[in-house]
Protein backbone atom coordinates (compact mmCIF):
# COMPACT_ATOMS: atom_id res chain seq x y z
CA UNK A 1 53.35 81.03 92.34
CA UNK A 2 56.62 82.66 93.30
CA UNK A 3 56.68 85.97 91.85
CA UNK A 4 60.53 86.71 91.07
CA UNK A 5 62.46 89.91 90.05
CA UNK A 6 65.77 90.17 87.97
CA UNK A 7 68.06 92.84 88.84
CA UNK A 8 70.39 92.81 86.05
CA UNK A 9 70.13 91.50 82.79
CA UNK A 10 72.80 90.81 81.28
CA UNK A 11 75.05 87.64 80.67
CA UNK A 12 73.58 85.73 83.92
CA UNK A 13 69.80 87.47 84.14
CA UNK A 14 69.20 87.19 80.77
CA UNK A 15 69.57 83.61 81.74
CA UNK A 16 67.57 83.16 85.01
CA UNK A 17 64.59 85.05 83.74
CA UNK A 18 64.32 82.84 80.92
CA UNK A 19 64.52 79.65 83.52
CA UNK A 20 62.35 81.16 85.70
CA UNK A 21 59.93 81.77 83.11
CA UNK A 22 60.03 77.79 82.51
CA UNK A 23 59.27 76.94 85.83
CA UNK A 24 55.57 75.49 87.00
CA UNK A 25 55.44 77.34 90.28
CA UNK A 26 57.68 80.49 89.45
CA UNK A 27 56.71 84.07 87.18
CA UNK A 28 58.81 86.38 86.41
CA UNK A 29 57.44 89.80 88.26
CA UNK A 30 60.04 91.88 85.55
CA UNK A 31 63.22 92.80 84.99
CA UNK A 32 65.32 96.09 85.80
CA UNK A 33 68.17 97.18 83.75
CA UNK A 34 70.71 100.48 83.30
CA UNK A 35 70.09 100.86 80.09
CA UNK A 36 67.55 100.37 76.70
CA UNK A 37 70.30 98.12 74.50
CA UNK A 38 69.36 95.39 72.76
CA UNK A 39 69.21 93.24 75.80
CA UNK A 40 66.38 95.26 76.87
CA UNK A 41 64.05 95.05 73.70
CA UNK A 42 64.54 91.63 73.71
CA UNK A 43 63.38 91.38 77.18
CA UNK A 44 60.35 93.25 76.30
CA UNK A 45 59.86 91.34 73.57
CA UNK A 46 59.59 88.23 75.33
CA UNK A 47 57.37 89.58 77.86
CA UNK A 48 59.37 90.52 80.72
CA UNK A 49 57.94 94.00 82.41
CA UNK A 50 60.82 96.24 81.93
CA UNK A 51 62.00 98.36 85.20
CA UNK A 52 64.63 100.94 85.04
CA UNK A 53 67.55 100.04 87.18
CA UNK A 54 68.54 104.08 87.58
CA UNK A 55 65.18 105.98 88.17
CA UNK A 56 66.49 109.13 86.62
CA UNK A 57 67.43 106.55 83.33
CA UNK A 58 64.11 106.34 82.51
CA UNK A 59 63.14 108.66 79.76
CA UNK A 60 65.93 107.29 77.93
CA UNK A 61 63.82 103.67 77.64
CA UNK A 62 61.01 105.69 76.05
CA UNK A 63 63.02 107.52 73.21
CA UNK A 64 64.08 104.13 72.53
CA UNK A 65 60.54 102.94 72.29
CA UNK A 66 60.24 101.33 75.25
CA UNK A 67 57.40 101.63 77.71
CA UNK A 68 58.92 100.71 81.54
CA UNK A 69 56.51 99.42 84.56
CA UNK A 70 58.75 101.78 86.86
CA UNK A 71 61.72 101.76 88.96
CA UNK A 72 63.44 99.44 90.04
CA UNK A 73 62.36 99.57 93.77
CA UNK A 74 58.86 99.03 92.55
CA UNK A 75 59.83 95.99 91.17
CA UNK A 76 61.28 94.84 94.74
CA UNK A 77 58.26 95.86 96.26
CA UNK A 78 56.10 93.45 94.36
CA UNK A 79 58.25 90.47 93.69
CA UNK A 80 58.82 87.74 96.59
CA UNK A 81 62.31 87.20 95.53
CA UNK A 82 64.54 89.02 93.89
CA UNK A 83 67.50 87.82 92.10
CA UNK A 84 70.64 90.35 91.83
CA UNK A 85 72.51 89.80 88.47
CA UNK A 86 74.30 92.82 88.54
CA UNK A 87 77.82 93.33 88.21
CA UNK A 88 80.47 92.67 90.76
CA UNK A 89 80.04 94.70 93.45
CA UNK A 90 76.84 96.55 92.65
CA UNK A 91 74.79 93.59 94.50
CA UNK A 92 76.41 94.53 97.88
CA UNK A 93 74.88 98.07 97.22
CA UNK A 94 71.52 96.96 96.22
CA UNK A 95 71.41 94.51 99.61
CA UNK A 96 70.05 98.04 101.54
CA UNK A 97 67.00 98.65 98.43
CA UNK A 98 65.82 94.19 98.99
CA UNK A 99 65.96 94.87 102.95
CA UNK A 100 63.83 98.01 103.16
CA UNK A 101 60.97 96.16 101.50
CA UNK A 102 61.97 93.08 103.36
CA UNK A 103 62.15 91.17 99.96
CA UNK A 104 64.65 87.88 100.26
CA UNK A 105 67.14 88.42 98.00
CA UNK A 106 69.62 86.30 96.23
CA UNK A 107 73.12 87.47 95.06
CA UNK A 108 76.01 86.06 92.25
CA UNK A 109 79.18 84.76 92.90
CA UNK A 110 81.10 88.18 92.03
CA UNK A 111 80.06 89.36 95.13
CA UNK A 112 81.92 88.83 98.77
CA UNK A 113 80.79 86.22 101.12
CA UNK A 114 79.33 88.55 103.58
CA UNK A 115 77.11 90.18 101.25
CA UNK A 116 74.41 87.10 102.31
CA UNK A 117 73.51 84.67 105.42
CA UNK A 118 74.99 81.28 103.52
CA UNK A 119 76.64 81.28 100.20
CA UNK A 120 74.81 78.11 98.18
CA UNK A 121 75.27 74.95 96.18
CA UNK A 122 72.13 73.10 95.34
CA UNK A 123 73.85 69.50 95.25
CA UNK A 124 75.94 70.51 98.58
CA UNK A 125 74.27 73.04 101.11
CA UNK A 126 70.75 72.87 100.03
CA UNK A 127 69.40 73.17 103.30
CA UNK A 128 71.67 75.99 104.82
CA UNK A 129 69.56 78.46 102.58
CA UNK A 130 66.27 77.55 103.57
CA UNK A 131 64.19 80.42 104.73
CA UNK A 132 67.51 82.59 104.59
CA UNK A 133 66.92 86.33 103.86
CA UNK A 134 69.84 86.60 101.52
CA UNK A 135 71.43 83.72 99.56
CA UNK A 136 74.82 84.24 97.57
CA UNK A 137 75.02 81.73 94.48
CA UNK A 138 78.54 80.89 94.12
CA UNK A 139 80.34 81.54 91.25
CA UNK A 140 80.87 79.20 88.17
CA UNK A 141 84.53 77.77 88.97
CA UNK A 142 82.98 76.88 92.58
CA UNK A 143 79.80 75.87 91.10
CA UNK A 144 81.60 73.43 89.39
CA UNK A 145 83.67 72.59 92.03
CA UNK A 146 80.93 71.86 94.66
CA UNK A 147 79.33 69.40 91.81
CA UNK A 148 82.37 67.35 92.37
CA UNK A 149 83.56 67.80 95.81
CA UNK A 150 80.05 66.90 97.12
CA UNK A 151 79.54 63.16 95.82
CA UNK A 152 83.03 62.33 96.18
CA UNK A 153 82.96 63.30 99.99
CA UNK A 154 80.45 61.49 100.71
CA UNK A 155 81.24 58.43 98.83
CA UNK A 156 84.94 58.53 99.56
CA UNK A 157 85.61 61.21 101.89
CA UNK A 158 88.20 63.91 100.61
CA UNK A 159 91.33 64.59 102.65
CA UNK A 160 92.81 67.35 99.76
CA UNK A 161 91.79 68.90 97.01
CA UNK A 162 93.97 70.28 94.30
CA UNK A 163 93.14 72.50 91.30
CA UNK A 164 94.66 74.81 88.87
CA UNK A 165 91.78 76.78 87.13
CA UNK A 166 92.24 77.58 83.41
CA UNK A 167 90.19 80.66 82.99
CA UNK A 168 88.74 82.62 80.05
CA UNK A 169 90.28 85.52 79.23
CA UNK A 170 86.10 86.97 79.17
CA UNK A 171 82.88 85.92 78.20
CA UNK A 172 82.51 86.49 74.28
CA UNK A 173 80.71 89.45 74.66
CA UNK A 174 83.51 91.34 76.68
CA UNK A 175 85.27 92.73 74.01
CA UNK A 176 86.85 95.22 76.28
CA UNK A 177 89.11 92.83 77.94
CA UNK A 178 90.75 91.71 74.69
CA UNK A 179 92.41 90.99 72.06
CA UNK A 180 94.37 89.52 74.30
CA UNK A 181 97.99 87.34 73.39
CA UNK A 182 99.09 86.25 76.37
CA UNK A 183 99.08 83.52 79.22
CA UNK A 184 98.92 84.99 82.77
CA UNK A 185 98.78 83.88 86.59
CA UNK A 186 95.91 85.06 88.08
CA UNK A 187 96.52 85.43 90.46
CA UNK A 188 100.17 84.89 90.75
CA UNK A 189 100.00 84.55 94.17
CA UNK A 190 98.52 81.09 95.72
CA UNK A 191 96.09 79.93 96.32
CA UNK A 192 93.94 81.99 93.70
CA UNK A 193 90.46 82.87 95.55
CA UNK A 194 88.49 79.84 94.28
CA UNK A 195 89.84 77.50 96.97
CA UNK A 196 88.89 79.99 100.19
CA UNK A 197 85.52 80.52 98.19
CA UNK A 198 84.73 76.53 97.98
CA UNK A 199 85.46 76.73 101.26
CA UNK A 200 82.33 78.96 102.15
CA UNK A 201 80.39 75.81 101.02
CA UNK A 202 82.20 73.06 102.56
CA UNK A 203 84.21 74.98 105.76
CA UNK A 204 86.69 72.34 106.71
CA UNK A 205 87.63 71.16 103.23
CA UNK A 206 91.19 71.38 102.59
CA UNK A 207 91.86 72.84 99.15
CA UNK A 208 94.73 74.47 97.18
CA UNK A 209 93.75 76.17 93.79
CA UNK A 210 95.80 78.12 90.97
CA UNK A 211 94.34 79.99 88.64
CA UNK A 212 95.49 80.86 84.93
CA UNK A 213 93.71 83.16 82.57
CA UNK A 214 94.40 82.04 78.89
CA UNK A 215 92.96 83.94 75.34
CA UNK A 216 89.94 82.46 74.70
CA UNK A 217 86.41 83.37 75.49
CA UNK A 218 84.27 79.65 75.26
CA UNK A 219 84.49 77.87 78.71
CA UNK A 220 86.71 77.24 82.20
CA UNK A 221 88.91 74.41 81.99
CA UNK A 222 90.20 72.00 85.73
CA UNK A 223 93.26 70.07 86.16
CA UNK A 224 91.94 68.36 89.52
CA UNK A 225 94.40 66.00 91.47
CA UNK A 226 91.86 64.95 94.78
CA UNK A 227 93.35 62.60 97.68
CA UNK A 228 90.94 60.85 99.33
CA UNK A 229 90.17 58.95 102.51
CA UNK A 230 89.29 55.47 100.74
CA UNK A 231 91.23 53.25 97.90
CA UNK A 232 88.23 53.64 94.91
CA UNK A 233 88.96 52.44 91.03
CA UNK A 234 88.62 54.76 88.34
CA UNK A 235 85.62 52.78 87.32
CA UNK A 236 83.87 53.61 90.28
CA UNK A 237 84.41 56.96 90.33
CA UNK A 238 82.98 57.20 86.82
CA UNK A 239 80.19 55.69 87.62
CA UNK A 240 79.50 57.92 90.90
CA UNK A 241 79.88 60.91 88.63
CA UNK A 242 77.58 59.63 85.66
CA UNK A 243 75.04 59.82 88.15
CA UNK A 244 75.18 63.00 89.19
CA UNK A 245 72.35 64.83 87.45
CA UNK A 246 74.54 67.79 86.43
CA UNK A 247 77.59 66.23 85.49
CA UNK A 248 78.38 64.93 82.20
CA UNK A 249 81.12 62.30 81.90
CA UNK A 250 81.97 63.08 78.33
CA UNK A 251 82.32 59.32 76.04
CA UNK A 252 85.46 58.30 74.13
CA UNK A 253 85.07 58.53 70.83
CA UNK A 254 82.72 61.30 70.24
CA UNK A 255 85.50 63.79 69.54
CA UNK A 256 84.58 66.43 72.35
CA UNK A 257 88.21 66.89 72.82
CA UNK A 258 88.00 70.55 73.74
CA UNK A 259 85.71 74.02 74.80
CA UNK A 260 85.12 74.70 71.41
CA UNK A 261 83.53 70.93 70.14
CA UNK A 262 81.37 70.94 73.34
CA UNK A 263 80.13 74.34 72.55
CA UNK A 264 79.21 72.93 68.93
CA UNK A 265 77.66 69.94 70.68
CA UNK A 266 75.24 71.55 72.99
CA UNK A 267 74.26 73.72 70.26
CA UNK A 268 73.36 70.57 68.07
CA UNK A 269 71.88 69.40 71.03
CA UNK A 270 69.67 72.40 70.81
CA UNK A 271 70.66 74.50 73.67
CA UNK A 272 69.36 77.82 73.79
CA UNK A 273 72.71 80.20 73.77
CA UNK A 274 74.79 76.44 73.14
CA UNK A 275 74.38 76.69 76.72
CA UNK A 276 75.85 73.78 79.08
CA UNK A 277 74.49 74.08 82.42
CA UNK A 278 76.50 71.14 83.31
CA UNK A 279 80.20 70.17 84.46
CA UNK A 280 81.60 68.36 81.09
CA UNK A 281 84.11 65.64 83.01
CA UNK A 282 86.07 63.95 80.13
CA UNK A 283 86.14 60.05 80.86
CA UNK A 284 89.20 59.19 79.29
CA UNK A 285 90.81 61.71 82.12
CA UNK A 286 89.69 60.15 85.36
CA UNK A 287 92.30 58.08 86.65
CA UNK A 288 93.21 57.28 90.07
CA UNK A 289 96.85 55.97 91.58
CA UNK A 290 95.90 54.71 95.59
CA UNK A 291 94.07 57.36 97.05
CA UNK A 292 95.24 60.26 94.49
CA UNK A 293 92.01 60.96 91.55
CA UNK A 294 92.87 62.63 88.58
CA UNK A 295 90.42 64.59 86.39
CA UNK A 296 89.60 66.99 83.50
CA UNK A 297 86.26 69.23 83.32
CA UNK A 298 85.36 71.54 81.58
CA UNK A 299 82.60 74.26 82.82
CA UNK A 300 80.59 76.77 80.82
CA UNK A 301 80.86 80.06 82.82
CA UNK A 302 77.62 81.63 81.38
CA UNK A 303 75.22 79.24 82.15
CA UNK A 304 76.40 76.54 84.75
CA UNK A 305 74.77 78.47 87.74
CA UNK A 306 71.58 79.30 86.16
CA UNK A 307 70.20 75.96 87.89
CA UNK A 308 71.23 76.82 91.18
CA UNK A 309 69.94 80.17 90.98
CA UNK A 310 66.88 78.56 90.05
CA UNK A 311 67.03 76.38 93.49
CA UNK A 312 68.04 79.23 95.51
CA UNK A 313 64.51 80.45 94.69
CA UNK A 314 62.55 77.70 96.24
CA UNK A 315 65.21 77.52 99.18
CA UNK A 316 65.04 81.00 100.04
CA UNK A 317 61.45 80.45 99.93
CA UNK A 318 61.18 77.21 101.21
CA UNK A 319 58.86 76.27 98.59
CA UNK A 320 60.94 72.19 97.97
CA UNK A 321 63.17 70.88 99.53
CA UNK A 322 66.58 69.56 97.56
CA UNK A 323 65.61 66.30 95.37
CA UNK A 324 62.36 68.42 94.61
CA UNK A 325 63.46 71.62 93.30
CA UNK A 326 66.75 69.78 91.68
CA UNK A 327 64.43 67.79 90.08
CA UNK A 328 62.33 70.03 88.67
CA UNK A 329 64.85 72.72 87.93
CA UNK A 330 66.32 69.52 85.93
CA UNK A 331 63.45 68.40 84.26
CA UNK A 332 61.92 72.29 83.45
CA UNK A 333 65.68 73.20 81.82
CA UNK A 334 66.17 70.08 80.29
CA UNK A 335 69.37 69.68 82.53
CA UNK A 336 71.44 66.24 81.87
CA UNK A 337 73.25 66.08 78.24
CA UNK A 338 73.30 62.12 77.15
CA UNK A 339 74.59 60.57 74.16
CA UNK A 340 74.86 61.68 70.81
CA UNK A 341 72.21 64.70 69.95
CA UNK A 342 72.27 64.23 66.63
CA UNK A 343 71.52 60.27 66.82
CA UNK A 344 74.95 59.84 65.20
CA UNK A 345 76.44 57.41 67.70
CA UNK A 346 75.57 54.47 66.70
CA UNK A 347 77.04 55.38 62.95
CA UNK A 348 80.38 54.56 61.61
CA UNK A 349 82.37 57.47 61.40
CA UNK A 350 83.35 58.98 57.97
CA UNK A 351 86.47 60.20 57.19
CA UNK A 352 86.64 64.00 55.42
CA UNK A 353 88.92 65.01 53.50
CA UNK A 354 90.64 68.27 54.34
């Protein structure tokens, strides 16, 4: 049993310690966090042993009525993995605490590069984190990204990819970076840093990338234009991405025509949070002209790396190997939306009146 600690829980720990929790061969040791919000007494409430993230914090869990199991460093101490969900930037400073108790340690996609030995993609570089030290999970966008990239390549082989990244303006608990009525570049110079950051998964991929950060809190929208090596049909590409485990190829006619109706499909489909851990590729938009593919996805910035978190525990532990941990990371999470949830699809649709 893999005993694993969660630095951080917030949007993303919250998250992994509740898919940890579902796995056969994985605990969670606890959880460490800043500060006793309502985050924090739900964690306790579900179990979790609560740490405090800033020692000198911790009198201010028990006025709130909550008892902690320590510090935070005790937590590193006695989990064999530990999986930084902090904010950007505070991973890098926590690398120096996971070394000095020679815990492996896993880190998010905020984070630079360097902060870890390989940055990771469970459907592309599996194997590069294998027995690492320190693994960096890559971010949503190149989560998503990497999901596509790696089946194409090596069905088709990819000479270019091309992408222009419509971004949330912030998750939909960020208050703090809204109301906001505008449409902005970001960044407005090119490429935006999703391209050089795909390429710490796939090194000699030639990508270009633009990003654009739009009001609206629900999910990451791509406008992908990929050249590659080999003269495919649209059909074919379809039917490579159908079956990829953790992409969903998104039917005509059942009205998911946007963030918002995917969000409301996924939480008929009970998903815990309305979570979708998986790239939502509309059909309708794949088309190809030669060697050019043309796409829409859509990707759930929340919750699409939670699975490859989960995989960068048994890599950095070398507990599975790829198919195994994918898998069962699949099978534990219930990963792979299909068909109608409701059992609707085979109905004839009624028309509302307004």
């Amino acid at each position: 049993m893999i005993r694993v600690g969660v630095n951080g829980y917030g949007t993303i720990g919250k998250r992994v310690a509740d898919a940890v929790a579902a796995q056969p061969d994985m605990e969670v040791a606890g959880v460490a966090k800043t500060q006793p919000n309502f985050e924090a007494h739900t964690a306790v409430d579900l179990g979790y042993p609560m740490y405090a993230a800033i020692p000198e914090r911790a009198p201010l869990f028990a006025e709130a009525g909550i008892e902690t199991a320590g510090a935070v460093d005790e937590l590193v101490a006695d989990a064999d993995v530990m999986v930084d969900c902090t904010p950007s930037g505070i991973g890098a400073e926590n690398k120096t605490m996971y070394a000095s108790y020679d815990t492996p340690a896993t880190f998010q996609g905020g984070e630079d590069a360097t902060v870890a030995e390989t940055s990771f993609n469970a459907r592309a570089n599996y194997d590069d984190a294998r027995g690492a030290d320190t693994v960096r999970v890559v971010s949503c966008n190149t989560t998503g990204l990497s999901r596509l990239v790696a089946p194409l390549s090596e069905a088709y082989g990819v000479e270019t990819v091309r992408a222009t990244l419509v971004r949330r303006g912030g998750d939909p608990t960020q208050d703090s970076r809204g109301p906001i009525n505008d449409i902005l570049p970001d960044p407005i110079s090119i490429p935006s840093h999703h391209g050089p950051d795909v390429q710490t998964i796939f090194p000699d991929l030639s990508i270009e990338t633009m990003g654009l950060k739009v009001p609206a809190t629900l999910m990451h929208v791509h406008a992908l234009n990929v050249t590659l090596e080999s003269d495919v049909t649209a059909a074919h590409v379809r039917q490579l991405l159908e079956n990829q485990s953790r992409v969903y190829v998104i039917p005509e006619g059942f009205g998911l025509d946007g963030a918002g109706t995917l969000k409301d499909f996924a939480l008929d489909a009970g998903r815990p949070r309305g979570d979708i851990w998986e790239n939502c590729v509309w059909g309708e938009s794949i088309a190809v002209e030669g060697r050019d593919l043309y796409l829409f996805e859509a990707i759930h910035q929340e919750s699409d790396v939670i699975p490859e978190n989960v995989d960068a525990i048994r890599a950095i532990t070398d507990a599975a190997d790829a198919a195994e941990s994918i898998e069962r990371t699949n099978r534990t999470l219930g990963v792979g939306l299909a068909g109608d949830p409701t059992g609707f699809d085979s109905a004839e649709p009624v028309e509302a009146d307004d």
